[in-house]
N, C-alpha and C. Protein backbone atom coordinates (compact mmCIF):
# COMPACT_ATOMS: atom_id res chain seq x y z
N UNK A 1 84.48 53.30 89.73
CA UNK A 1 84.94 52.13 90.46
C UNK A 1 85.15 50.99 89.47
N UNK A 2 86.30 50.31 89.70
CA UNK A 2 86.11 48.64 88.43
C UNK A 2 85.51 47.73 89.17
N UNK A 3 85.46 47.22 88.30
CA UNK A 3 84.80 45.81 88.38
C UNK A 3 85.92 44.90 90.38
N UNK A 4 87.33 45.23 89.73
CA UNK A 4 87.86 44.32 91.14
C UNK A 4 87.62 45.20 92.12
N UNK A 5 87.17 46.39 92.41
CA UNK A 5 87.00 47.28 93.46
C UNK A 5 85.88 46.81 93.86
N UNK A 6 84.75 46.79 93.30
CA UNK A 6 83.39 46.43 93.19
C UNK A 6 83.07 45.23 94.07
N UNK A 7 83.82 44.22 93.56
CA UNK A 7 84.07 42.99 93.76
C UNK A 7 84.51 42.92 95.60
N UNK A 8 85.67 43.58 95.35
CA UNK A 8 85.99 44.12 96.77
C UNK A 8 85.47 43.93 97.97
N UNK A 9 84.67 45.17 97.55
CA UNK A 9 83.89 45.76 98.59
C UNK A 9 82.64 44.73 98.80
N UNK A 10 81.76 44.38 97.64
CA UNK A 10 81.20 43.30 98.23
C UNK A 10 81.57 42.10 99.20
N UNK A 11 83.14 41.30 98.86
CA UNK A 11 83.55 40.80 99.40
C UNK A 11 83.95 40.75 100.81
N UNK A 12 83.69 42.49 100.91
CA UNK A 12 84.09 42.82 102.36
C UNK A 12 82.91 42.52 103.19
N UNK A 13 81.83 43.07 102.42
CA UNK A 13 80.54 42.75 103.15
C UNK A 13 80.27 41.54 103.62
N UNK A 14 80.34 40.40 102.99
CA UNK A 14 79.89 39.31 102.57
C UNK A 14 80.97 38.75 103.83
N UNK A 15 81.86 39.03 103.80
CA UNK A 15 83.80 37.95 104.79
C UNK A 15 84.13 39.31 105.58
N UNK A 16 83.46 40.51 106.61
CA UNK A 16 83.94 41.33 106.88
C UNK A 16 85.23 40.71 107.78
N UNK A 17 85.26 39.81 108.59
CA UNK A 17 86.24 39.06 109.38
C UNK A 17 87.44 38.71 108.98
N UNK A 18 87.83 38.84 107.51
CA UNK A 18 88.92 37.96 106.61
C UNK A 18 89.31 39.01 105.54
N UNK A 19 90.64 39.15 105.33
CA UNK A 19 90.98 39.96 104.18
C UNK A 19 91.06 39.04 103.20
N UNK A 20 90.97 39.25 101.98
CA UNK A 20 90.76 38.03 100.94
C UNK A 20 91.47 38.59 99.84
N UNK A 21 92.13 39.96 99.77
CA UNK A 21 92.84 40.42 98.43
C UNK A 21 93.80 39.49 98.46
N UNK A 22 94.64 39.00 98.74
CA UNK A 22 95.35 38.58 97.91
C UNK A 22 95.40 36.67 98.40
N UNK A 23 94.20 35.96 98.15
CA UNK A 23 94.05 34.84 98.43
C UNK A 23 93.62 34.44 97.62
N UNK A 24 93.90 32.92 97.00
CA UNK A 24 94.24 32.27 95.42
C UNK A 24 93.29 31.13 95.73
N UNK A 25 92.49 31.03 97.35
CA UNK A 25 91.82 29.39 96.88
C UNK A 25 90.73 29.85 97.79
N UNK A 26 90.37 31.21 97.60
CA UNK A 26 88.66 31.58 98.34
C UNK A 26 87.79 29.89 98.65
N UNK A 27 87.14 29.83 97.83
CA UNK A 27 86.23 28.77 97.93
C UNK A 27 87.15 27.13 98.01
N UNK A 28 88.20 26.83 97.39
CA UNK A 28 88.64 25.51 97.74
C UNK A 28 89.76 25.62 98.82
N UNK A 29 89.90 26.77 99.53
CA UNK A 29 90.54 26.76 100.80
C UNK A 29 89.42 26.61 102.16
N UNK A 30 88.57 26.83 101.85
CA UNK A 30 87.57 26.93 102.81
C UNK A 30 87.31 28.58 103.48
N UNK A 31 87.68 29.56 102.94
CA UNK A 31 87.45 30.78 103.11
C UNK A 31 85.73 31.40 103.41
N UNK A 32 85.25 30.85 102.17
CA UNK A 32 83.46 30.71 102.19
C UNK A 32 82.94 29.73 102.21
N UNK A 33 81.44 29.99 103.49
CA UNK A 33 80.91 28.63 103.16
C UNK A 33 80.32 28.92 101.81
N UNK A 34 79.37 27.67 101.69
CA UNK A 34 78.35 27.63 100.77
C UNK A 34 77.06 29.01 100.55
N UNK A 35 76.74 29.05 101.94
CA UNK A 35 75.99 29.89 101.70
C UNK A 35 76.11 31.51 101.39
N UNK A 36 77.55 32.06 101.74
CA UNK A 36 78.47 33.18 101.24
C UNK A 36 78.22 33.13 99.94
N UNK A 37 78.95 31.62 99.48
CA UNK A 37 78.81 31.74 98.06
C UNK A 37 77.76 32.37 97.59
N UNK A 38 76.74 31.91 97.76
CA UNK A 38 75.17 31.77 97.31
C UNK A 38 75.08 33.14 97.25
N UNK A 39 75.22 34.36 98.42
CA UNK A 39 75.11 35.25 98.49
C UNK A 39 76.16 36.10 97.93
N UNK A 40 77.18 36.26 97.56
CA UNK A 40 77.99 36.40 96.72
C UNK A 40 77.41 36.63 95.60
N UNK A 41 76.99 35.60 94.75
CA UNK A 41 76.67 35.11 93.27
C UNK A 41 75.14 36.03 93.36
N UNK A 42 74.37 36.19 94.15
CA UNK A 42 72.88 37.21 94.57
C UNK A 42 73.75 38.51 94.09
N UNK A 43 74.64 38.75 95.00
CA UNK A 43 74.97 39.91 94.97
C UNK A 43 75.39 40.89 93.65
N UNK A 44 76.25 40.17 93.23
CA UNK A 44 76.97 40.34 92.25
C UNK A 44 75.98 40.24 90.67
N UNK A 45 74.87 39.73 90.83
CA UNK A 45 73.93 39.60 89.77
C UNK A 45 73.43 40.74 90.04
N UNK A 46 73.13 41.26 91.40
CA UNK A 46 72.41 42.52 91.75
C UNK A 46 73.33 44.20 91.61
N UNK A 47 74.05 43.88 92.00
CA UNK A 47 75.24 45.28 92.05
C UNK A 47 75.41 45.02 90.56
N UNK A 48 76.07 44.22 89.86
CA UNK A 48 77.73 44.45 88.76
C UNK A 48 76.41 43.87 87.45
N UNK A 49 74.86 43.59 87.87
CA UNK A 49 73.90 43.58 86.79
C UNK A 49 74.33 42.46 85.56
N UNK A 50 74.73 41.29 86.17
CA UNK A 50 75.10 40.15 85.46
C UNK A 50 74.20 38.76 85.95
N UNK A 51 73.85 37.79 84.76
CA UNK A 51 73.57 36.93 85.12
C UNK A 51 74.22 35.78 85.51
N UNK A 52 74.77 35.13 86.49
CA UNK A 52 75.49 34.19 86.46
C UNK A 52 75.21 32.54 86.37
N UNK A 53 75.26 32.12 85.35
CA UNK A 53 75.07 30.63 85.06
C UNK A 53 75.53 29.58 85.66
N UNK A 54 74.85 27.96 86.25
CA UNK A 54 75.09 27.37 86.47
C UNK A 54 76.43 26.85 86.44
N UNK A 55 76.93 27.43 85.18
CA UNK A 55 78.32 26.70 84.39
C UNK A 55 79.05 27.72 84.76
N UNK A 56 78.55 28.51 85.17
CA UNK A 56 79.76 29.13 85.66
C UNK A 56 80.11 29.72 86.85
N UNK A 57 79.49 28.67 87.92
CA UNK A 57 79.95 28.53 89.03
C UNK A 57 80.67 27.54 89.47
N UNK A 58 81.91 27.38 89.53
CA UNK A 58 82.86 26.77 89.42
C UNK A 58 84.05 27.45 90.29
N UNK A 59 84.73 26.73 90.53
CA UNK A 59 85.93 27.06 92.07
C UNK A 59 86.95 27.99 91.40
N UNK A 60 87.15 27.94 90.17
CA UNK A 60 88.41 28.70 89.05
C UNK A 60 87.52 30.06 88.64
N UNK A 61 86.07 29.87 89.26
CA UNK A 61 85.93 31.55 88.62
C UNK A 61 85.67 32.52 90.04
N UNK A 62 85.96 31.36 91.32
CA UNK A 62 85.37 32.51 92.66
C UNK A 62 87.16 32.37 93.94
N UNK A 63 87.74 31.44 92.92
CA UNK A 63 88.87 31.32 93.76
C UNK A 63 89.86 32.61 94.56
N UNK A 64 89.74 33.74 93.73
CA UNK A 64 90.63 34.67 94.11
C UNK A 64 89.30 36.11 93.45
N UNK A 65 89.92 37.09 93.92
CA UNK A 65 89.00 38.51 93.71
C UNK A 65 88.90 38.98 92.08
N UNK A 66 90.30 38.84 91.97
CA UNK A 66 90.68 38.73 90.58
C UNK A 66 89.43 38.10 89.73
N UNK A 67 89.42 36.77 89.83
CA UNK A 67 88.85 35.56 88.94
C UNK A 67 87.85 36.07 89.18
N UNK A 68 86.76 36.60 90.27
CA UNK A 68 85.75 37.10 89.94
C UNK A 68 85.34 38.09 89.79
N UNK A 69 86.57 39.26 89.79
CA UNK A 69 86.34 40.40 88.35
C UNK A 69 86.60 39.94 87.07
N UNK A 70 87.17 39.40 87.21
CA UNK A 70 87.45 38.83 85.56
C UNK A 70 85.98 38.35 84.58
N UNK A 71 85.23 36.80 85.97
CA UNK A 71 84.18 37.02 85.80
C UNK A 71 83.69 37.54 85.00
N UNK A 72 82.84 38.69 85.95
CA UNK A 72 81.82 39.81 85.72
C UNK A 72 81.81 40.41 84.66
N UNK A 73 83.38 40.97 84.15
CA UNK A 73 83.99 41.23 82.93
C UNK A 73 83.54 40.74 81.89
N UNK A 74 83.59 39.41 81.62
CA UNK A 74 83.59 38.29 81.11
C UNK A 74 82.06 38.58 80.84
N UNK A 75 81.20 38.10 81.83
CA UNK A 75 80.05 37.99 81.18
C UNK A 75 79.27 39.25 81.28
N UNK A 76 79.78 40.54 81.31
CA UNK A 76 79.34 41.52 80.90
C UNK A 76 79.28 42.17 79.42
N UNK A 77 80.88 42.04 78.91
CA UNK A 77 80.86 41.60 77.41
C UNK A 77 79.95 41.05 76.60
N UNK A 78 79.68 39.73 77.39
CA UNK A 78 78.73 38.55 76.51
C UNK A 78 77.56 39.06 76.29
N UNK A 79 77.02 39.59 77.49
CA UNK A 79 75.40 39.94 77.51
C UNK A 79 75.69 41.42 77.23
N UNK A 80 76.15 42.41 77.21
CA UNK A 80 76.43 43.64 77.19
C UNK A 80 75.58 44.52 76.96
């Protein structure tokens, strides 16, 4: 499975009500509340085994599915 599949499917869990593949302003459209987020960012530390930093919770890294495979990507590399 990749990382945007991954991503996915959590996402499905998390918004089962809303398709979100191909949506560019998740969090600054109002797609998720806050607390999605929150659980989101749980999740994704828990499944995809990343830590996610203060700094890098930000609207340009949860905006679209993409940006937060890219993410995960991202700081999977780092910490690897």
């Amino acid at each position: 499975m990749t990382t945007r599949e991954a991503v996915t499917e959590i996402m499905k869990r998390i918004k089962p009500t809303k398709n979100l593949e191909n949506v560019q302003d998740i969090v600054e459209g109002g797609y998720i509340d806050s607390f999605e987020l929150m659980t989101l960012i749980a999740t994704l530390a828990d499944e995809c085994h990343v830590d996610i930093s203060i700094d890098e919770i930000v609207p340009e890294n949860f905006n679209s599915l993409d940006a937060i495979a890219k993410m995960v990507d991202t700081l999977r590399a780092k910490h690897g």
